[in-house]
C-alpha atoms as a PDB file:
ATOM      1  CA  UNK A   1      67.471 121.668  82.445  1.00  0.00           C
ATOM      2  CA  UNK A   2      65.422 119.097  83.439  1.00  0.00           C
ATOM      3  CA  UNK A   3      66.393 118.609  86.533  1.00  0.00           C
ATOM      4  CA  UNK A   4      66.217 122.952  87.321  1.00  0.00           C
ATOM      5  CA  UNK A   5      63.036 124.090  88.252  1.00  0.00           C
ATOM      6  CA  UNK A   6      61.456 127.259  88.766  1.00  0.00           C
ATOM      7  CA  UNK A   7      61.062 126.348  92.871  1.00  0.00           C
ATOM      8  CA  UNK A   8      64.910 125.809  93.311  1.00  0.00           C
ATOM      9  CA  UNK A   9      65.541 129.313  91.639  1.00  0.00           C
ATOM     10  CA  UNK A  10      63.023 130.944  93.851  1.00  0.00           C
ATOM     11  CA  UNK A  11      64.454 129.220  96.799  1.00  0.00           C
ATOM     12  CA  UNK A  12      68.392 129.776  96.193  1.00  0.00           C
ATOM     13  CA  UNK A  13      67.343 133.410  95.644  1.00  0.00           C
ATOM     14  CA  UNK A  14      64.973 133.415  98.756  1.00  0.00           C
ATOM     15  CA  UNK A  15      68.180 131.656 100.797  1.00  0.00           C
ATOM     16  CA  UNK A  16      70.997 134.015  98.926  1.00  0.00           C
ATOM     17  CA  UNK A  17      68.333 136.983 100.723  1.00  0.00           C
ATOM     18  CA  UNK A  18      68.083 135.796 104.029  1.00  0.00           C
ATOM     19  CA  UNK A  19      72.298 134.982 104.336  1.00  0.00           C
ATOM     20  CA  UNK A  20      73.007 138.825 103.699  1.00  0.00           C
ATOM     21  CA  UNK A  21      70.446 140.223 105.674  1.00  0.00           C
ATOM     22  CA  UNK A  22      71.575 137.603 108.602  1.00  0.00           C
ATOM     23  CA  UNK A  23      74.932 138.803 107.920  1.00  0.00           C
ATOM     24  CA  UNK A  24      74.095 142.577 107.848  1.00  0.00           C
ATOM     25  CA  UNK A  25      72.248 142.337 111.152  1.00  0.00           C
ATOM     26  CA  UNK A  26      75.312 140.728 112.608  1.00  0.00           C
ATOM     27  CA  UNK A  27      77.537 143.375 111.358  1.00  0.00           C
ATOM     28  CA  UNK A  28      79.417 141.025 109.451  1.00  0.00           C
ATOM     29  CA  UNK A  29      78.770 142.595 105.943  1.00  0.00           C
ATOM     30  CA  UNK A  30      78.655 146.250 105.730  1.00  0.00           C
ATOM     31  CA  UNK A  31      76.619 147.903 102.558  1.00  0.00           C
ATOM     32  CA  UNK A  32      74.336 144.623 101.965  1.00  0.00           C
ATOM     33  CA  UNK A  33      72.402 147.257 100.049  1.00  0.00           C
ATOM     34  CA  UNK A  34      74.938 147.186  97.097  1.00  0.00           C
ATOM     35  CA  UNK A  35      73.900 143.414  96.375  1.00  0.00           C
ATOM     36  CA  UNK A  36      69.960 144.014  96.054  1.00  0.00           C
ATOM     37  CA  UNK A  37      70.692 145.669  92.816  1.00  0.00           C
ATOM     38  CA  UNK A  38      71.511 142.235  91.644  1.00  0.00           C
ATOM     39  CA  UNK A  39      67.683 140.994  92.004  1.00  0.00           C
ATOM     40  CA  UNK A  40      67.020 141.209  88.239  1.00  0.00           C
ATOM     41  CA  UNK A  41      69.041 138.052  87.947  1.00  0.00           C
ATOM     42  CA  UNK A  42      66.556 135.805  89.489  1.00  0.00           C
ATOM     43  CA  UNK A  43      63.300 136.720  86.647  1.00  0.00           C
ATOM     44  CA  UNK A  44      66.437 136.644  84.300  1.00  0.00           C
ATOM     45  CA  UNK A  45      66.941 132.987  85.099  1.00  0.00           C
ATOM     46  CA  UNK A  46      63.644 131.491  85.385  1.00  0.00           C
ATOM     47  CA  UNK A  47      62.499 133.730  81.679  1.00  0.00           C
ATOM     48  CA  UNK A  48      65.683 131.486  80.363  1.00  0.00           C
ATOM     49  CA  UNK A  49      64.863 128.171  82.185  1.00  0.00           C
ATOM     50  CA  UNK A  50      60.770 128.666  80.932  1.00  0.00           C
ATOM     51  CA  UNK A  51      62.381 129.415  77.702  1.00  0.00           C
ATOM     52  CA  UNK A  52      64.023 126.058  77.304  1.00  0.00           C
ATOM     53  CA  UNK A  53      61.494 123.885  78.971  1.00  0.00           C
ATOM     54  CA  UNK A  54      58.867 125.304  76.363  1.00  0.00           C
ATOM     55  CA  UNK A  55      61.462 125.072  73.586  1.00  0.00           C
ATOM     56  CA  UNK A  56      62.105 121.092  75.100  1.00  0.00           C
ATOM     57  CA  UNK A  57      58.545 120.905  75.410  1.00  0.00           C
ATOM     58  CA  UNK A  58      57.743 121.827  72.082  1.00  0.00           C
ATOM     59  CA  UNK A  59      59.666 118.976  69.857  1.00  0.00           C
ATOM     60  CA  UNK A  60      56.181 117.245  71.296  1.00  0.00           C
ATOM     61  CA  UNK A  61      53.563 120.219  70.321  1.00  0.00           C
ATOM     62  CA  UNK A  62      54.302 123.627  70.828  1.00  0.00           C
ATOM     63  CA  UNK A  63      54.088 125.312  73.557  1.00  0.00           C
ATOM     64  CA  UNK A  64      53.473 129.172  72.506  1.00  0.00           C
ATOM     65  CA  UNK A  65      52.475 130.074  76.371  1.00  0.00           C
ATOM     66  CA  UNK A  66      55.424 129.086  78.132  1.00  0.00           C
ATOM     67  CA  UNK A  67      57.487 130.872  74.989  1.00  0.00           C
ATOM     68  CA  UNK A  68      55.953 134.253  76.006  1.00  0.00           C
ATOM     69  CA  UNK A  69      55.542 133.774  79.622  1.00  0.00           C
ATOM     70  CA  UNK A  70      59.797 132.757  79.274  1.00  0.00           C
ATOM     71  CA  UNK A  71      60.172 135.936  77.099  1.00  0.00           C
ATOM     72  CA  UNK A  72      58.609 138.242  79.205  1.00  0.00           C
ATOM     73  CA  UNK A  73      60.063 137.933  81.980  1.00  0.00           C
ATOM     74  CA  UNK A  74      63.259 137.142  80.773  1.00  0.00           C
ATOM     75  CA  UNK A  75      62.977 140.877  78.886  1.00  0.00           C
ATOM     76  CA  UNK A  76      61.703 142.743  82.295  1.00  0.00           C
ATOM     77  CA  UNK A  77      65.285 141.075  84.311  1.00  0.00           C
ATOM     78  CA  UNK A  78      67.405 142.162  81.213  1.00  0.00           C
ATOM     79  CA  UNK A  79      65.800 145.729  81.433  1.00  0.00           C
ATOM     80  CA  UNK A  80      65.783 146.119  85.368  1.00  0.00           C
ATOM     81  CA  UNK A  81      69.101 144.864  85.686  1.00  0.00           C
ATOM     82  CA  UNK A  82      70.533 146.886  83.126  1.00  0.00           C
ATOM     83  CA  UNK A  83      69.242 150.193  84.367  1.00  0.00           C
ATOM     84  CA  UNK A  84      70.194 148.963  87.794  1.00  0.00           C
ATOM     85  CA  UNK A  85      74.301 148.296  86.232  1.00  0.00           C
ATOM     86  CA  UNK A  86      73.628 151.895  84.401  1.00  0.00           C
ATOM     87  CA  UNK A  87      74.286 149.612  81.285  1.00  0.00           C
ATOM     88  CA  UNK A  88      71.565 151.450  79.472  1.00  0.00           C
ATOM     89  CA  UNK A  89      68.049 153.309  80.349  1.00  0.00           C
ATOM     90  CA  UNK A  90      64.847 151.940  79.142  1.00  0.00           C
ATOM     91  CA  UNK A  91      61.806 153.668  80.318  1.00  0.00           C
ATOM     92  CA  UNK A  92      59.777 150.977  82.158  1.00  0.00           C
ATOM     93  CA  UNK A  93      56.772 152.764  82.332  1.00  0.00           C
ATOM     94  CA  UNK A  94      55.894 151.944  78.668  1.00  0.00           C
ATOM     95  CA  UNK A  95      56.414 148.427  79.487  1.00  0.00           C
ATOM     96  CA  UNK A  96      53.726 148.554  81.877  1.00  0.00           C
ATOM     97  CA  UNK A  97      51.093 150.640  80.203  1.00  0.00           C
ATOM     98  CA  UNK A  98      51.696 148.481  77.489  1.00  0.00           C
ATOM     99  CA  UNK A  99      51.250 145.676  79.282  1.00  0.00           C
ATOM    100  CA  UNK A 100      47.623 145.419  80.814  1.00  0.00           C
ATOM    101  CA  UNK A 101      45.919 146.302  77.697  1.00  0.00           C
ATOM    102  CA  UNK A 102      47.787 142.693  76.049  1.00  0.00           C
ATOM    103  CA  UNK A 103      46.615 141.318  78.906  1.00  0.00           C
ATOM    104  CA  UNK A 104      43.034 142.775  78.515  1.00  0.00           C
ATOM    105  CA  UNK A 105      43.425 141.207  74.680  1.00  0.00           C
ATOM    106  CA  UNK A 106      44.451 137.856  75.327  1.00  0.00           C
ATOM    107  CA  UNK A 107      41.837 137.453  77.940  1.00  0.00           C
ATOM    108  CA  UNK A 108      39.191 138.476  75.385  1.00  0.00           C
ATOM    109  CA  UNK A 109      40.750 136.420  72.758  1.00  0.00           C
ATOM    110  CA  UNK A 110      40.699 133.322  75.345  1.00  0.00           C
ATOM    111  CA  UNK A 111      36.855 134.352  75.807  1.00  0.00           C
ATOM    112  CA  UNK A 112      36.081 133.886  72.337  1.00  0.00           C
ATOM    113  CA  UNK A 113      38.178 130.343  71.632  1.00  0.00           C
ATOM    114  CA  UNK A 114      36.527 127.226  71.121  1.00  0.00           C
ATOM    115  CA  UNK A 115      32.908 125.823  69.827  1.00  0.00           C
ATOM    116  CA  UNK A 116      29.155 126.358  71.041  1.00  0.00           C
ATOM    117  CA  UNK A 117      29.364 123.843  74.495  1.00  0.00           C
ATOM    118  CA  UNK A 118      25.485 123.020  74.235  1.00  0.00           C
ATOM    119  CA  UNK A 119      21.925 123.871  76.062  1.00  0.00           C
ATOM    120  CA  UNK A 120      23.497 122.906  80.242  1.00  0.00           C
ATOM    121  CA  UNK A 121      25.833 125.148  82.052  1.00  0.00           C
ATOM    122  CA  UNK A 122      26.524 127.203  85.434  1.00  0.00           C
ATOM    123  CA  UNK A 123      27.835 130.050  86.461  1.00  0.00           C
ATOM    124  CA  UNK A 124      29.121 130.414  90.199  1.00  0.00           C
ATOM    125  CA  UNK A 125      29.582 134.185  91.200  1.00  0.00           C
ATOM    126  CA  UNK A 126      31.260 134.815  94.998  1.00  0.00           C
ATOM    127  CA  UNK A 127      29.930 131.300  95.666  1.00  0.00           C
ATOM    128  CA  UNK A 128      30.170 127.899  95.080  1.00  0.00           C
ATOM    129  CA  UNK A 129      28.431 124.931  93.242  1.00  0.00           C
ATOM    130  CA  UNK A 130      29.126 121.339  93.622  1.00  0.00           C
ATOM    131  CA  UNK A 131      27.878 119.069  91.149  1.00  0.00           C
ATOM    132  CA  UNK A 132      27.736 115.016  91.067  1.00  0.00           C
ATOM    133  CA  UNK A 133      28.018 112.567  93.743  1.00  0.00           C
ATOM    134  CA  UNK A 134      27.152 108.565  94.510  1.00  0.00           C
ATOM    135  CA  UNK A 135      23.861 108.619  92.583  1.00  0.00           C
ATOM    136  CA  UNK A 136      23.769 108.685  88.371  1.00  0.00           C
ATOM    137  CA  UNK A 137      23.065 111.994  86.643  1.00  0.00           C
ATOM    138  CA  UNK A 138      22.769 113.073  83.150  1.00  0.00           C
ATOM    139  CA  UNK A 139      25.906 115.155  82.145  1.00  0.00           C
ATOM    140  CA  UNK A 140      25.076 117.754  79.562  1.00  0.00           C
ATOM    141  CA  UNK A 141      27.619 120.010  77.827  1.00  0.00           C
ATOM    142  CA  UNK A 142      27.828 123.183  78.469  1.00  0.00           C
ATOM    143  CA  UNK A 143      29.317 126.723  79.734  1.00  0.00           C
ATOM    144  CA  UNK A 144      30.491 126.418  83.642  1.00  0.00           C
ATOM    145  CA  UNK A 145      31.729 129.806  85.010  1.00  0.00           C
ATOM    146  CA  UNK A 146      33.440 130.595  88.039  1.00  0.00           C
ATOM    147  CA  UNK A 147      33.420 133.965  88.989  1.00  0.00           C
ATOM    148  CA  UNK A 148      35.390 135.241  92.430  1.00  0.00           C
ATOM    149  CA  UNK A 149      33.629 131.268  93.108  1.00  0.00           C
ATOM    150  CA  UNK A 150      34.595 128.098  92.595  1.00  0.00           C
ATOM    151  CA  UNK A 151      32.810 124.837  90.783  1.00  0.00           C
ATOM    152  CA  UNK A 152      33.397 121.267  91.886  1.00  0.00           C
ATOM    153  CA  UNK A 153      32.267 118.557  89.438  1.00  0.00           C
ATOM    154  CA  UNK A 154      32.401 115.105  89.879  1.00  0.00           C
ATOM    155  CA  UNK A 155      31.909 112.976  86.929  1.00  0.00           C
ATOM    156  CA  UNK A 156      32.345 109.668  87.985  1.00  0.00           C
ATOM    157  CA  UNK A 157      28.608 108.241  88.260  1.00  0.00           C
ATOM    158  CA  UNK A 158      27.554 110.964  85.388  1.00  0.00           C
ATOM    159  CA  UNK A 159      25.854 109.300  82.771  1.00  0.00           C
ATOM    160  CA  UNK A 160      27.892 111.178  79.338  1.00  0.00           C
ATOM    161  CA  UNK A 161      25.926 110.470  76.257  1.00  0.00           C
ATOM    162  CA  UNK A 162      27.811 108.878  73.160  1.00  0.00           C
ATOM    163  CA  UNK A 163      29.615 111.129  70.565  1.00  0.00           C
ATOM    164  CA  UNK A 164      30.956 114.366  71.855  1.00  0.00           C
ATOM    165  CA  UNK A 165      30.181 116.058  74.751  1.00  0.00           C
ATOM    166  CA  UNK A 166      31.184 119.510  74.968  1.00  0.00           C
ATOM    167  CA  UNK A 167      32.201 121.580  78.414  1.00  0.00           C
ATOM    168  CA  UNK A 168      33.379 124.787  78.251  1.00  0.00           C
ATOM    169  CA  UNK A 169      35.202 125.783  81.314  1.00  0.00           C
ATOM    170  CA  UNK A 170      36.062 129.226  82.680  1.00  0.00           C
ATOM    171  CA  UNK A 171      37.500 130.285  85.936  1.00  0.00           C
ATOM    172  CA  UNK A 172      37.922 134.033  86.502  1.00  0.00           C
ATOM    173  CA  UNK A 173      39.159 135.087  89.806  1.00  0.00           C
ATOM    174  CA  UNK A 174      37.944 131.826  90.720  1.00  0.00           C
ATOM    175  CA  UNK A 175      38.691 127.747  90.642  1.00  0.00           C
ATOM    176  CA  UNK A 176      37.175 124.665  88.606  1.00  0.00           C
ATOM    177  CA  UNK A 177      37.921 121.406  89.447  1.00  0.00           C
ATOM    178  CA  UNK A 178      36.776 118.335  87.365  1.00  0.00           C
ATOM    179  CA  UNK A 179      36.874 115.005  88.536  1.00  0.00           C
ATOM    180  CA  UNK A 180      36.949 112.479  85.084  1.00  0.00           C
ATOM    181  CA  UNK A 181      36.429 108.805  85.071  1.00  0.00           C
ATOM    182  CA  UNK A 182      38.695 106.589  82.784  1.00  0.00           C
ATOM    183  CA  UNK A 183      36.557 105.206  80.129  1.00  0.00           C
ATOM    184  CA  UNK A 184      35.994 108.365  77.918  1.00  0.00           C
ATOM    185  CA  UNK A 185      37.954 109.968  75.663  1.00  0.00           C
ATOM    186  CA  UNK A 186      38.920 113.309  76.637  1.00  0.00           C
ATOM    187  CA  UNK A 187      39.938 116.018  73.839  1.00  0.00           C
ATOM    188  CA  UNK A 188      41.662 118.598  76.413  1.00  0.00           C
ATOM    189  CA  UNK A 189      41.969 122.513  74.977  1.00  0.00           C
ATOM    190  CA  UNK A 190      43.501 124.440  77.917  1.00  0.00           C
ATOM    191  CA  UNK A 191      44.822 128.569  78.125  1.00  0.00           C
ATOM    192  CA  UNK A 192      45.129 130.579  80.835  1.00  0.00           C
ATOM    193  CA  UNK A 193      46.005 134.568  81.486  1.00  0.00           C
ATOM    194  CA  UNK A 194      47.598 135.142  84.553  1.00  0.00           C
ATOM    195  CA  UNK A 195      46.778 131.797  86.062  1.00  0.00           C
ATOM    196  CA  UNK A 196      46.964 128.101  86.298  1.00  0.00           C
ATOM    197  CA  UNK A 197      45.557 125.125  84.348  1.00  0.00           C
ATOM    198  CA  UNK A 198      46.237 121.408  85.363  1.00  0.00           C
ATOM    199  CA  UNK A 199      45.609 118.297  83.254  1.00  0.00           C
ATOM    200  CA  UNK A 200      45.969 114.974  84.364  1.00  0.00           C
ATOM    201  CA  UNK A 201      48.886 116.262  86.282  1.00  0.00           C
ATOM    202  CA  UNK A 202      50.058 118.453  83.772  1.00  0.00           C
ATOM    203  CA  UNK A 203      50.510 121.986  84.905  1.00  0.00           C
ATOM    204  CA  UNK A 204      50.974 125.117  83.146  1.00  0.00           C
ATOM    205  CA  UNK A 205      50.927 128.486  84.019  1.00  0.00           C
ATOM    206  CA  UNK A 206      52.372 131.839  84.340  1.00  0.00           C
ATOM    207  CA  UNK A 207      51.404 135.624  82.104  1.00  0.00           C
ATOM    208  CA  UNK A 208      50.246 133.050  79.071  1.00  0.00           C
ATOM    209  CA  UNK A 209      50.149 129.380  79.382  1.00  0.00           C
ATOM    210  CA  UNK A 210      48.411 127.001  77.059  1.00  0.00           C
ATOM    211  CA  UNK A 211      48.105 123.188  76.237  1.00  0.00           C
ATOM    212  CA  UNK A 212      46.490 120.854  73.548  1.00  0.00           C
ATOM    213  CA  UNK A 213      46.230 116.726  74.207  1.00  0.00           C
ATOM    214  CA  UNK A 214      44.166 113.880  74.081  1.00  0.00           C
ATOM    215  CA  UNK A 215      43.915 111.270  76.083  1.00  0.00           C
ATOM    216  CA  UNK A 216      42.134 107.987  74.672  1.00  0.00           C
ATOM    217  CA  UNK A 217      39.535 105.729  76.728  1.00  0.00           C
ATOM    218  CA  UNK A 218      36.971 102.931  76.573  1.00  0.00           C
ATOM    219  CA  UNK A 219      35.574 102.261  73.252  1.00  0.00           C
ATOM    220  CA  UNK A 220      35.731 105.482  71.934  1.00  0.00           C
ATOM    221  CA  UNK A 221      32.129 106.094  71.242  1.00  0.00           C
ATOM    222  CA  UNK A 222      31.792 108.716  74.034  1.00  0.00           C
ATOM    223  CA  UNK A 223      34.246 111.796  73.695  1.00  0.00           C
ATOM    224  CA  UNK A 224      34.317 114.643  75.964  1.00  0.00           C
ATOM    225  CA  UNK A 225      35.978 117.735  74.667  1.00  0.00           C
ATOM    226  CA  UNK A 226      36.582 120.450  77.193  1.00  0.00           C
ATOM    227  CA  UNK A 227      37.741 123.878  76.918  1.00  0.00           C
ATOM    228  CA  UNK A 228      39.170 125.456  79.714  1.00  0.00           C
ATOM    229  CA  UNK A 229      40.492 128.928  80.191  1.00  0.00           C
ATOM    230  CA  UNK A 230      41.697 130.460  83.379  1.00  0.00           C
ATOM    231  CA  UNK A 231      41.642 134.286  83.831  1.00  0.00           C
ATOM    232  CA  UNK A 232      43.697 134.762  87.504  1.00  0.00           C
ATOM    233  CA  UNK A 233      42.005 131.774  88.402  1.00  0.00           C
ATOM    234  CA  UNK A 234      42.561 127.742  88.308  1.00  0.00           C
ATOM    235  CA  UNK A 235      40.985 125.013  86.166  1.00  0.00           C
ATOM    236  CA  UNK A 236      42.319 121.467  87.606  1.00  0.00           C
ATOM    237  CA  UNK A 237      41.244 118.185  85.522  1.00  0.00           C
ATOM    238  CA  UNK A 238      41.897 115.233  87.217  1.00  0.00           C
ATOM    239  CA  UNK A 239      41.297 111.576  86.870  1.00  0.00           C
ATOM    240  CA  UNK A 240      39.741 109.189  89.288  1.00  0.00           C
END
């Protein structure tokens, strides 16, 4: 499974699409329409291949998020597809009035994770904020927001007092991106709802996606713990 991705799926399906219409407008295949009823396999396969690569993911630390984005969708293709067979009815309307209050829940339930960040902080609304550059500056820990904005920091020249440092990241509607130098420890705490989180490369995403590491650096004696949750938004952490 490894070596299956969620891309190829899309692709194959996306290719698979544009053969039969090709064909139809050639007159080559007549009824193309009996085939669309077959869409349900494509959410069908990538719920099963998330499945796995959360279940292979797991023997490392579990990975809950990619378990119930995998289940979801796997759940929607089985339904769709078996109405579409007439294999059985399931009213899909409860499925969806069910499903933005859970969203609505976990997003509040993401709010309230994670520890007091400390006295700094900023909150970008429809805008952006940029913070860091050549010149040293004192890093203080904090709540950064991005609302419908986006927040650039740069830690490389911050100054990041010893013990733990606390940053509590949030991107709703919006994008964070956090540049981190290599000698400090970083305790990463990652979720998102609807969107995308990156660390160090590591990407997760989808209706829940969440991740817990550490990476080690320098001496130890300065930690920075962040906390990032993305609400249809992106948090990126990346080292430079």
């Amino acid at each position: 499974m490894k070596s299956l991705s969620g891309r190829f799926i899309i692709g194959l399906a996306v290719l698979a699409a544009g053969v039969l219409i090709l064909l139809d407008n050639l007159e080559l295949v007549h009824d193309v329409g009996q085939y669309w009823i077959y869409w349900p396999v494509v959410p069908i396969a990538l719920g099963a291949l998330w499945l796995v690569q959360a279940l292979e993911g797991g023997r490392g630390g579990s990975s809950w998020g990619g378990l119930i984005t995998g289940g979801v969708v796997l759940f929607l293709g089985v339904v769709y597809l078996g109405r579409n067979l007439d294999l059985f009815y399931f009213e899909t309307r409860y499925i969806w009035r069910m499903f933005w209050p859970v969203v609505l829940i976990l997003i509040g339930v993401s709010m309230l994770r994670g520890r007091s960040a400390g006295p700094g902080g900023r909150t970008a609304i429809m805008g952006g904020i940029e913070m860091g550059g050549p010149e040293p500056w004192n890093l203080e820990g904090g709540s950064y927001v991005a609302l419908m904005g986006s927040i650039e920091m740069d830690l490389r020249a911050a100054v990041i007092p010893l013990g733990e440092t606390v940053l509590d990241l949030t991107a709703v509607m919006g994008s964070v991106e956090v540049r981190i130098p290599r000698d400090v420890t970083v305790v990463y705490d990652g979720s998102a709802v609807l969107g995308g989180i990156s660390f160090l490369g590591q990407e997760d995403g989808g209706v829940v996606a969440s991740r817990r590491t550490q990476r080690p650096g320098g001496d130890g004696d300065r930690i920075l713990k962040i906390q990032a949750r993305s609400v249809m938004g992106s948090v990126e952490i990346e080292e430079v």
